[in-house]
Protein backbone atom coordinates (compact mmCIF):
# COMPACT_ATOMS: atom_id res chain seq x y z
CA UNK A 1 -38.10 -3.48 5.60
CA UNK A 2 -39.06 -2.04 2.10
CA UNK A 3 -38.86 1.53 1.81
CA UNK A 4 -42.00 4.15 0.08
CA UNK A 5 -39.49 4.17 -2.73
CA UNK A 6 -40.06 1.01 -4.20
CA UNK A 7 -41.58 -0.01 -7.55
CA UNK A 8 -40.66 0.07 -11.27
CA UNK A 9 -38.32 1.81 -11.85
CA UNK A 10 -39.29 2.33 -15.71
CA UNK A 11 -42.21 1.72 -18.25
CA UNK A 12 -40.99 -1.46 -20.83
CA UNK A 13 -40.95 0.94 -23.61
CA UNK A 14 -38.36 3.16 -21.96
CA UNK A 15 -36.15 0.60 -21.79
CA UNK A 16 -36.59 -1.16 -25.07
CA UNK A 17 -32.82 -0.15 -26.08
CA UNK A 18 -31.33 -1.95 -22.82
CA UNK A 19 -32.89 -5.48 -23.94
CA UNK A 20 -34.47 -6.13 -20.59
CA UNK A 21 -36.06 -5.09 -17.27
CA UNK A 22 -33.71 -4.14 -14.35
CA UNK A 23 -35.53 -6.52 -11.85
CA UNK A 24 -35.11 -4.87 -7.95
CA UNK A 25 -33.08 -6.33 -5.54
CA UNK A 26 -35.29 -8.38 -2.62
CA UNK A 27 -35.31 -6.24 0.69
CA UNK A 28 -32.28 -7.03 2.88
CA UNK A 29 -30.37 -8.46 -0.15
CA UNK A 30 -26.52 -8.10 0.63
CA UNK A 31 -24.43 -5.98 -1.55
CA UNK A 32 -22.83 -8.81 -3.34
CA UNK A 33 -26.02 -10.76 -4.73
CA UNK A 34 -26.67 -10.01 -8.49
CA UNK A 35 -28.39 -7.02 -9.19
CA UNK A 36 -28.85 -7.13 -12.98
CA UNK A 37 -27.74 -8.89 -15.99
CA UNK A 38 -25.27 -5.88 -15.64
CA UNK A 39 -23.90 -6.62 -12.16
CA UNK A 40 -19.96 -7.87 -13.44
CA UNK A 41 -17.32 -6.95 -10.70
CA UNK A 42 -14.04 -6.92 -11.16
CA UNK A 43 -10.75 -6.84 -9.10
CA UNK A 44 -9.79 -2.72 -8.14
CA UNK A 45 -7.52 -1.61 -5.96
CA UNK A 46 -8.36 1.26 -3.39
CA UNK A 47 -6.39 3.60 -5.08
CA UNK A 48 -8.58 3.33 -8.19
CA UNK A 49 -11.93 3.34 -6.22
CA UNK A 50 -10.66 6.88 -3.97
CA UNK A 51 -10.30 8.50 -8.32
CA UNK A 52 -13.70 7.57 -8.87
CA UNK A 53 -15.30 8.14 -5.71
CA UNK A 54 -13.71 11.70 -5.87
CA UNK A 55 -15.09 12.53 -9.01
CA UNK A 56 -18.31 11.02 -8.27
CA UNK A 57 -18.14 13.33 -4.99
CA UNK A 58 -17.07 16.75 -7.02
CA UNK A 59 -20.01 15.88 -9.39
CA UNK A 60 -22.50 16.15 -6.57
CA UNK A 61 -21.59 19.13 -5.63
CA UNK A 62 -21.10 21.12 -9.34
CA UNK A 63 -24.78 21.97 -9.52
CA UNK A 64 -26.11 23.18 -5.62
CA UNK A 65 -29.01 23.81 -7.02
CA UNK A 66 -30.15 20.46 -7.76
CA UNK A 67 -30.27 18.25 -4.24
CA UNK A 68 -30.41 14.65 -4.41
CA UNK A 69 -29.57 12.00 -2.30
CA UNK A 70 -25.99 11.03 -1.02
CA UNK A 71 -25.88 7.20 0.03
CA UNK A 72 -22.07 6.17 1.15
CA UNK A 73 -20.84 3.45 3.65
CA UNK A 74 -17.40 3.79 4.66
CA UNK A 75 -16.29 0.69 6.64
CA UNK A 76 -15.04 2.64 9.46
CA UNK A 77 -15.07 6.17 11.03
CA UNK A 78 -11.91 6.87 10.60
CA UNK A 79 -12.25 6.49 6.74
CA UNK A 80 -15.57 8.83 6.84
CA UNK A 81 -13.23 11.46 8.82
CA UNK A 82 -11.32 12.00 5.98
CA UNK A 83 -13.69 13.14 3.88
CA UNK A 84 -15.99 14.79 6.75
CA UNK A 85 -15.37 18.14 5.38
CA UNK A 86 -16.56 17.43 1.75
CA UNK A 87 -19.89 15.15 3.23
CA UNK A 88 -20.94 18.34 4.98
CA UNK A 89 -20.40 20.32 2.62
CA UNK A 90 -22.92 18.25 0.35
CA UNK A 91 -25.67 18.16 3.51
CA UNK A 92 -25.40 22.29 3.51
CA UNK A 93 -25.89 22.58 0.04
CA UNK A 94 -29.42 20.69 0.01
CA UNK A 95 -28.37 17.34 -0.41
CA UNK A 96 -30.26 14.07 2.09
CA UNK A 97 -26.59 12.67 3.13
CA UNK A 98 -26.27 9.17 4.28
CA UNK A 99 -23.53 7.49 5.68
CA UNK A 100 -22.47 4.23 6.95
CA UNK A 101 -19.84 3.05 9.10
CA UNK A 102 -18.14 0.80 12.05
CA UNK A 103 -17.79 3.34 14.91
CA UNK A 104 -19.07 6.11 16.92
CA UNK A 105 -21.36 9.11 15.49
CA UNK A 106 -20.93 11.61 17.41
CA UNK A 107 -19.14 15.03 15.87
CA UNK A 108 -20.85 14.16 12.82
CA UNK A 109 -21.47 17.43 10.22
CA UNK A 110 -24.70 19.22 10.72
CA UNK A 111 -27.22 17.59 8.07
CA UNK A 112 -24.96 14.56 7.95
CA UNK A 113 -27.45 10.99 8.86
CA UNK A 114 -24.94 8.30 10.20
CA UNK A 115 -26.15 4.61 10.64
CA UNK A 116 -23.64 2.86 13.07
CA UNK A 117 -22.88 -0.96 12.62
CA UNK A 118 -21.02 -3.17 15.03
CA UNK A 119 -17.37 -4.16 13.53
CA UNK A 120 -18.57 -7.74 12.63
CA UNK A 121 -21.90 -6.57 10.62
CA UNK A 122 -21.52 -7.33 6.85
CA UNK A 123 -22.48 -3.77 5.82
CA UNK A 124 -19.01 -3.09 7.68
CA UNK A 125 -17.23 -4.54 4.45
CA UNK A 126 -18.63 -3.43 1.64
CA UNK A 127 -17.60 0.41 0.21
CA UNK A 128 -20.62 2.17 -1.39
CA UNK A 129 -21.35 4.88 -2.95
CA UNK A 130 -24.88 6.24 -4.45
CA UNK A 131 -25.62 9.78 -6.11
CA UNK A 132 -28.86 10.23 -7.06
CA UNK A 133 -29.88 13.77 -8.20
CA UNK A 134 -32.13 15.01 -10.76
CA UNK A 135 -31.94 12.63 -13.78
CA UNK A 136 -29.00 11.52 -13.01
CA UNK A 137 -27.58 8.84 -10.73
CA UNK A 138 -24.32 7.18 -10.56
CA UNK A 139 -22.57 4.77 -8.52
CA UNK A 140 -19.71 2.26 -7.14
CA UNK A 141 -20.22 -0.79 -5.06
CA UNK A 142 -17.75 -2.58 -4.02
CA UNK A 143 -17.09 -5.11 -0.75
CA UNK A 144 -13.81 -6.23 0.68
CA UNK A 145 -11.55 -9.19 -0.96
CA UNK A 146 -9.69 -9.42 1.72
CA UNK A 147 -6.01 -8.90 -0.29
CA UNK A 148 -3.44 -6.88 -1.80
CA UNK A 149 -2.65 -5.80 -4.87
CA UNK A 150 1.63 -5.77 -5.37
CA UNK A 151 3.56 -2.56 -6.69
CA UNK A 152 1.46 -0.37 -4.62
CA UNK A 153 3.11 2.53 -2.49
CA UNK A 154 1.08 1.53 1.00
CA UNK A 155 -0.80 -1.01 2.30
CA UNK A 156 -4.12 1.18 2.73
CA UNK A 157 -3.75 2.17 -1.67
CA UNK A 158 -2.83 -2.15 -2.22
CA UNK A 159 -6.32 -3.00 -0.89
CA UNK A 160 -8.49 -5.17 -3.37
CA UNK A 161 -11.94 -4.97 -3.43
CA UNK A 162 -14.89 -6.87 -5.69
CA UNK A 163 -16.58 -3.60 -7.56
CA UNK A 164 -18.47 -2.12 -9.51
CA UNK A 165 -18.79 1.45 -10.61
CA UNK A 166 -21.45 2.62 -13.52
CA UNK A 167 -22.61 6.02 -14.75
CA UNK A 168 -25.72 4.63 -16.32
CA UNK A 169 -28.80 5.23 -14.25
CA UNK A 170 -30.79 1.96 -14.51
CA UNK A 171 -28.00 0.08 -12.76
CA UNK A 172 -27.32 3.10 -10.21
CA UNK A 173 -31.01 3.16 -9.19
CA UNK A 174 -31.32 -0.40 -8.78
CA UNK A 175 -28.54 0.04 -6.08
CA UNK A 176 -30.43 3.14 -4.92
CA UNK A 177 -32.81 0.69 -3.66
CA UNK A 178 -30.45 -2.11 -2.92
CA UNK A 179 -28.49 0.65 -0.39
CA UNK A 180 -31.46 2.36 1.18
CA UNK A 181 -33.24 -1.11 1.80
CA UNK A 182 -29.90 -2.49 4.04
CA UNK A 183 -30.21 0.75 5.86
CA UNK A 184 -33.64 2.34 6.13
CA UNK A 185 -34.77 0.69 9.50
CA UNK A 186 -31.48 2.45 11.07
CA UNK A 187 -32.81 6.06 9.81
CA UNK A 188 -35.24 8.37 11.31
CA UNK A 189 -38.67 8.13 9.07
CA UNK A 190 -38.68 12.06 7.58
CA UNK A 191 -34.83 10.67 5.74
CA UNK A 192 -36.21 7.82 4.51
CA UNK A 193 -38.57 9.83 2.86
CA UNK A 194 -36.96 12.44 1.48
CA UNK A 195 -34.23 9.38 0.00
CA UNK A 196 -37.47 8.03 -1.43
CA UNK A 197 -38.19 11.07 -3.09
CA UNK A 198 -35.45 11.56 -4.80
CA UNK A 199 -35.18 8.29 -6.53
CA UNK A 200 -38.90 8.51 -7.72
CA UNK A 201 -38.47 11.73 -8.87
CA UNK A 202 -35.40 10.20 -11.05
CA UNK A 203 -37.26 7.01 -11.86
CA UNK A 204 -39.99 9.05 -13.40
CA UNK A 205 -37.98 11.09 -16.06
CA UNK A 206 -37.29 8.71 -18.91
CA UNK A 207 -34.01 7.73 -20.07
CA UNK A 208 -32.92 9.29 -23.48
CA UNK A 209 -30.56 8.36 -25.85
CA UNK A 210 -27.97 10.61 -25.13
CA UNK A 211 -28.11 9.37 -21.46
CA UNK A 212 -27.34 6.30 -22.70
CA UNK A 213 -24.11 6.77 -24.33
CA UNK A 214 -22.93 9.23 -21.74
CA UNK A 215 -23.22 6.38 -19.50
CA UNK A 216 -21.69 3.93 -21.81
CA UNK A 217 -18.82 6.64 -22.20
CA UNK A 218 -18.10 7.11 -18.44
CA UNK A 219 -18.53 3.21 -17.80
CA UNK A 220 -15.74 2.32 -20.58
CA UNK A 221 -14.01 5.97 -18.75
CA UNK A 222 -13.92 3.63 -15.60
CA UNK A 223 -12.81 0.27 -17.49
CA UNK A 224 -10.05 2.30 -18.66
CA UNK A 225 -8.94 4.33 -15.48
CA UNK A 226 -8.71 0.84 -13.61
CA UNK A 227 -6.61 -1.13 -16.89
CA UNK A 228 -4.51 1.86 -16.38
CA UNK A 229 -3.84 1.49 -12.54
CA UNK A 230 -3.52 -2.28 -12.72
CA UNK A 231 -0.44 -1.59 -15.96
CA UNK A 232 1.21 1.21 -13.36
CA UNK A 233 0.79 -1.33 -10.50
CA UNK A 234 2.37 -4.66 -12.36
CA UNK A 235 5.50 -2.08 -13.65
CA UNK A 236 6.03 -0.61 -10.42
CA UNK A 237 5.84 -4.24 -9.46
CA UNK A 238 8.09 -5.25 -11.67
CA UNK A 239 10.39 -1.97 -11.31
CA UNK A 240 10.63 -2.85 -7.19
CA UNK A 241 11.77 -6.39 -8.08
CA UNK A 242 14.15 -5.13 -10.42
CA UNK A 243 15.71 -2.87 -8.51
CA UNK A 244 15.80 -5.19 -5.58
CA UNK A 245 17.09 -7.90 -7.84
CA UNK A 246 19.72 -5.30 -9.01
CA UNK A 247 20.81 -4.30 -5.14
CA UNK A 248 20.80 -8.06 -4.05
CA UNK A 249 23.95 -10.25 -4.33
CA UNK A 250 22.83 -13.74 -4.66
CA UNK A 251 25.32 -15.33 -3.10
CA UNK A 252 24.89 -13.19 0.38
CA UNK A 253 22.01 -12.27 0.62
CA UNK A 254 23.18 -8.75 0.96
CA UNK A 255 22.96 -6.03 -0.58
CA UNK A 256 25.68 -4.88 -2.57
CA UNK A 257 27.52 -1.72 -3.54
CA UNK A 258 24.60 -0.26 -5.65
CA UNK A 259 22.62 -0.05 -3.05
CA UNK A 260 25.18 1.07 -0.47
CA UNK A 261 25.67 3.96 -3.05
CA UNK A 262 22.38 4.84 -2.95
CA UNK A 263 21.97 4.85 0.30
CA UNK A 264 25.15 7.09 0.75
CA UNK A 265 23.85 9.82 -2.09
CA UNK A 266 20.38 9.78 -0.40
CA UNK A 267 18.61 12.96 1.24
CA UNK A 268 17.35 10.76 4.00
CA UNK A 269 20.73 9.19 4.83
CA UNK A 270 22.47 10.39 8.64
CA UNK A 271 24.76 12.84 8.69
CA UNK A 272 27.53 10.71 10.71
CA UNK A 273 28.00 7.41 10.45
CA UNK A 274 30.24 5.03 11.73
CA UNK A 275 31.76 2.46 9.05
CA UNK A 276 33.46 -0.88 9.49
CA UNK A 277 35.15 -2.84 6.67
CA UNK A 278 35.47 -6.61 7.46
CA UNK A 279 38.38 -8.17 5.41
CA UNK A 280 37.71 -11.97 5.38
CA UNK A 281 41.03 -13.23 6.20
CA UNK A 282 42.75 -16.59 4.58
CA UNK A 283 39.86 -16.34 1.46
CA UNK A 284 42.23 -16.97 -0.89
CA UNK A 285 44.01 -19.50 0.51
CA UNK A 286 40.63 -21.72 1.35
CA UNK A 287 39.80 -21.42 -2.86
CA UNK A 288 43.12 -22.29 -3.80
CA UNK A 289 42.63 -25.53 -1.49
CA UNK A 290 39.29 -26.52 -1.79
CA UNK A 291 38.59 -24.56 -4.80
CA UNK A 292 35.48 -21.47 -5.04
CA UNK A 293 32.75 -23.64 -3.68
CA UNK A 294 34.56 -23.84 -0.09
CA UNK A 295 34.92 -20.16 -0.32
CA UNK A 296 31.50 -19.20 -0.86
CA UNK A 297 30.50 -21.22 1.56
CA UNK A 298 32.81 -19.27 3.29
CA UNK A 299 31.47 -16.04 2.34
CA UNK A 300 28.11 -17.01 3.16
CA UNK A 301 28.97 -17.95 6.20
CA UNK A 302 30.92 -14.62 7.54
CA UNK A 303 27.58 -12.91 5.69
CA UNK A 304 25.16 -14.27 7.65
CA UNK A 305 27.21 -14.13 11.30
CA UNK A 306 27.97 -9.89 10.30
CA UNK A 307 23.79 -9.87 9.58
CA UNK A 308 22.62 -11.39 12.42
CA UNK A 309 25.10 -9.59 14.89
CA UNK A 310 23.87 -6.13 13.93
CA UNK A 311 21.42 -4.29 14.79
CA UNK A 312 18.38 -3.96 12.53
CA UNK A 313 18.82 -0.32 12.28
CA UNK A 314 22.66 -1.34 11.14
CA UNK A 315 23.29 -1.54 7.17
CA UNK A 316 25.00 -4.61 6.25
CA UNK A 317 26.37 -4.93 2.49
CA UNK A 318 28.94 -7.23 0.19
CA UNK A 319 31.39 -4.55 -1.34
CA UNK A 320 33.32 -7.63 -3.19
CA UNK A 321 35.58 -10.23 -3.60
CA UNK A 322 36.38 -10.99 0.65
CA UNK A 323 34.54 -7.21 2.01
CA UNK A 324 32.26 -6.45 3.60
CA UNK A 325 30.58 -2.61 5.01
CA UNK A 326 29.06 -2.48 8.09
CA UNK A 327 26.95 0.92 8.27
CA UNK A 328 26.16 1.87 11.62
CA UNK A 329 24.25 5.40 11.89
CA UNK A 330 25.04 6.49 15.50
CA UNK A 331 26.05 9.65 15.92
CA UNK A 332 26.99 9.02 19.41
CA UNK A 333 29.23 6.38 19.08
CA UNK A 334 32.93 7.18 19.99
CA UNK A 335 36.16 5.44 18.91
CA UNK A 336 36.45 3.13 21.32
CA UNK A 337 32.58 2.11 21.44
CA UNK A 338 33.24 2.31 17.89
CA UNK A 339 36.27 -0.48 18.21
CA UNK A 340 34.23 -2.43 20.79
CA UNK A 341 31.58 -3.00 17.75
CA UNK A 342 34.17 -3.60 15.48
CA UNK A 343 35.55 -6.60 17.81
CA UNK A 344 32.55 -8.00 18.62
CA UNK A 345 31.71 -8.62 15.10
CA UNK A 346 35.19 -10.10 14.50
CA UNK A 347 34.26 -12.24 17.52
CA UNK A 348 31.18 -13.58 16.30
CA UNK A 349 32.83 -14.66 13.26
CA UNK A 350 35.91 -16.47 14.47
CA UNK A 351 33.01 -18.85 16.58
CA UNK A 352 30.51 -19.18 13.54
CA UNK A 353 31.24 -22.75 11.26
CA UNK A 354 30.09 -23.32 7.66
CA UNK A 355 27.88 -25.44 6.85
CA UNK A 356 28.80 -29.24 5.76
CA UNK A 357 31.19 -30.49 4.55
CA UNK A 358 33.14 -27.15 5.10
CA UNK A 359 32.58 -27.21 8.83
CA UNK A 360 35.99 -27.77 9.67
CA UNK A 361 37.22 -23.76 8.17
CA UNK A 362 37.62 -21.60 10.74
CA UNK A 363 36.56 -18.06 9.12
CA UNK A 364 37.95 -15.20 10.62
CA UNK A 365 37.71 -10.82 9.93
CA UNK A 366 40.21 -8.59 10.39
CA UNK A 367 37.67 -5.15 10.84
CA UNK A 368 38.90 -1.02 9.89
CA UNK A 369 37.06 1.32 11.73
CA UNK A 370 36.06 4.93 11.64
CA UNK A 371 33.58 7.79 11.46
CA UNK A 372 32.45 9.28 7.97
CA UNK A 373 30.80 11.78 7.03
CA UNK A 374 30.86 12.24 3.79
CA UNK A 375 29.38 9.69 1.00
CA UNK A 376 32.99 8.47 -0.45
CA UNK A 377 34.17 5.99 1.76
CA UNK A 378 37.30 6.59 3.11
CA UNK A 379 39.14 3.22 1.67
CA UNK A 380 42.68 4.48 1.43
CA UNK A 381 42.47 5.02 5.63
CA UNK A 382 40.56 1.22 5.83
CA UNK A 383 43.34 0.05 3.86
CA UNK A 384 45.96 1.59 6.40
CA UNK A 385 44.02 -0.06 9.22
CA UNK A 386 43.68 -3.61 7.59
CA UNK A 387 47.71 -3.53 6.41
CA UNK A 388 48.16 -3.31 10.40
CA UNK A 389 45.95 -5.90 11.55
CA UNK A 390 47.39 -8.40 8.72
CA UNK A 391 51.01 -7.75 9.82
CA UNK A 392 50.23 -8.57 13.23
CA UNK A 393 46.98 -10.33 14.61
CA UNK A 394 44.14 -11.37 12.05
CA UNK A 395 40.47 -11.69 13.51
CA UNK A 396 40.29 -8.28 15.47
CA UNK A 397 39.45 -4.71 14.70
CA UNK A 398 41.43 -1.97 14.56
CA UNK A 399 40.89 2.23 13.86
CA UNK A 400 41.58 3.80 10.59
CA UNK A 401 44.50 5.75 11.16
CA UNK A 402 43.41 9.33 11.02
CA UNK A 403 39.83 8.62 10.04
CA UNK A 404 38.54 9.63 14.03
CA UNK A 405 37.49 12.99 14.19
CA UNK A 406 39.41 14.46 17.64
């Protein structure tokens, strides 16, 4: 259905500086066909989009006394509730607001127009946004890619989208028209209108020189807002694999005792914790006879039985050379539930086998146990408990001699 607004949106001589004509989109053309000789997308992530929808937003509303129209499609309801509040806001202050989404309408703001589409309609995808008000208009279109950018903080902020955001007005009225067209037969006839109105009455003041580079400034604003984001996201990228490469030992799998010290000296770590240190027995003695590749193999061995015994909530790490920590944040756990963990561990380890051709080692942990609850680890007491367990029987656990609170 073509809306009353349609038409030409300027004279030729008005836009002799732009080089050509700004044709106008056929009625129920989707938001990804090509606009313009202007209509390049590019890759942005969500987080970049919410910046310039915001600012887009807080420009609407800097001058109540000049309405315009408000044209946004949010995907889903739940992404229009969060910004409910502002939306309203606009509709109170004069403004024809429009708004898209997957979902129900009810509870919308008073002067707030919602067009509802099922979950599988393809104006579900796309993100939009168009201000039109005065002789100005701005806006961003952009529709779902369907991946994630890396380095981000959340999934919701990794989102990638195919956009497009412009200040100038030639391109944001040409989506003007794009937008209300995919929408108008879903709106009562009195909004249509007054949407109508407001892009004629912006079509018919010509665009100036001055317009021009403002829009040229905020477009290359834009450009550089989103380089800036996709730098922050590759180095935070890079800074997570770092720091994971950094907390990893290669050999284990595990992590290792930088991370284990972080995770100690953090705000967010429990207040008690029960700690086990498994001592892989005989270590030595299976390098000195096979040499170091039997060993790791070893290692790797006794590292994957000690992972795949605890629980996920459990913090597994390779302090060095034949040790490993066992972090278990239970509060609850007494000594001898305490011990009982500690053997069953030691257990699962005497019945694990290395891989080929080292099948034939039989590894075995001698395990110190006790509570902490402070971030040194108490290694003197694990010591105490180990020297017991080697002097008598290897492959068990045992409590750190004074390290159980009474």
């Amino acid at each position: 259905m073509a809306g009353p607004w349609r038409g030409v949106l300027f004279d030729a001589e008005d836009l002799s500086d732009l080089g050509k004509r700004v044709p106008v989109a056929e009625p129920g053309a989707s938001s990804t066909a090509a606009l313009c000789p202007s209509d390049v997308r590019h890759e942005s992530s969500k987080r970049t989009l919410l910046v310039v929808s915001h600012a887009m937003e807080r420009a609407a509303c800097a001058d109540p006394a000049t309405p315009g129209l408000v044209l946004a499609l949010f995907q889903r309801r739940e992404y229009f509730d969060l910004e409910a509040p502002a939306y309203g806001a606009l509709a109170s202050a004069g403004n024809t607001v429009v708004v898209g989404f997957a979902g129900s309408s009810d509870g919308l703001p008073p002067g707030v127009h919602a067009v509802v589409f099922d979950e599988d309609d393809p104006r579900a995808r796309d993100w939009v946004l168009v201000l039109v008000r005065g002789d100005h208009a701005t806006s961003l279109v952009a529709a779902d890619a369907f991946a994630l950018a890396p380095g981000e903080l959340t999934l919701q902020a990794s989102r990638l989208f195919s956009a497009r955001q412009t200040f100038g007005r030639t391109q944001a009225l040409a989506d003007a028209h794009e937008q209300l067209d995919r929408v108008c037969a879903d709106l009562p006839a009195e909004v249509v209108q007054a949407a109508g109105d407001h892009v004629h009455r912006c079509e018919a003041i010509p665009v100036g020189t001055a317009e021009l580079r403002l829009s040229s400034a905020g477009d290359h604003l834009v450009s550089s807002l989103e380089a800036g984001h996709r730098r922050d996201t590759r180095l935070r990228g890079e800074l997570v694999a770092s720091m994971s490469r950094a907390e990893q030992d290669q050999l284990t799998g595990l992590a290792n005792r930088h991370f284990l010290q972080r995770f100690l000296d953090g705000a967010d770590r429990p207040a008690d914790l029960v700690v086990l240190l498994a001592d892989v027995d005989g270590l030595k003695s299976v390098n000195d006879t096979y040499e170091h590749e039997a060993g790791d193999a070893l290692l790797s061995s006794v590292a994957t039985t000690l992972r795949e015994h605890s629980r996920p909530t459990d913090v597994v790490v390779w302090w060095g050379g034949d040790e490993f920590i066992i972090l278990v944040p239970d509060a609850e756990l007494g000594g001898p539930a305490a011990l009982a963990v500690g053997e069953r561990l030691a257990e699962a380890v005497r019945a694990a086998h290395p891989p080929a051709p080292w099948a034939h080692l039989r590894p075995s942990v001698s395990v110190g146990v006790c509570a902490v609850k402070r971030t040194v680890l108490p290694m003197a007491e694990f010591d105490a408990a180990l020297q017991l367990l080697k002097r008598g029987e290897k492959g068990h656990a045992a409590l750190a001699p004074g390290a159980w609170p009474a």
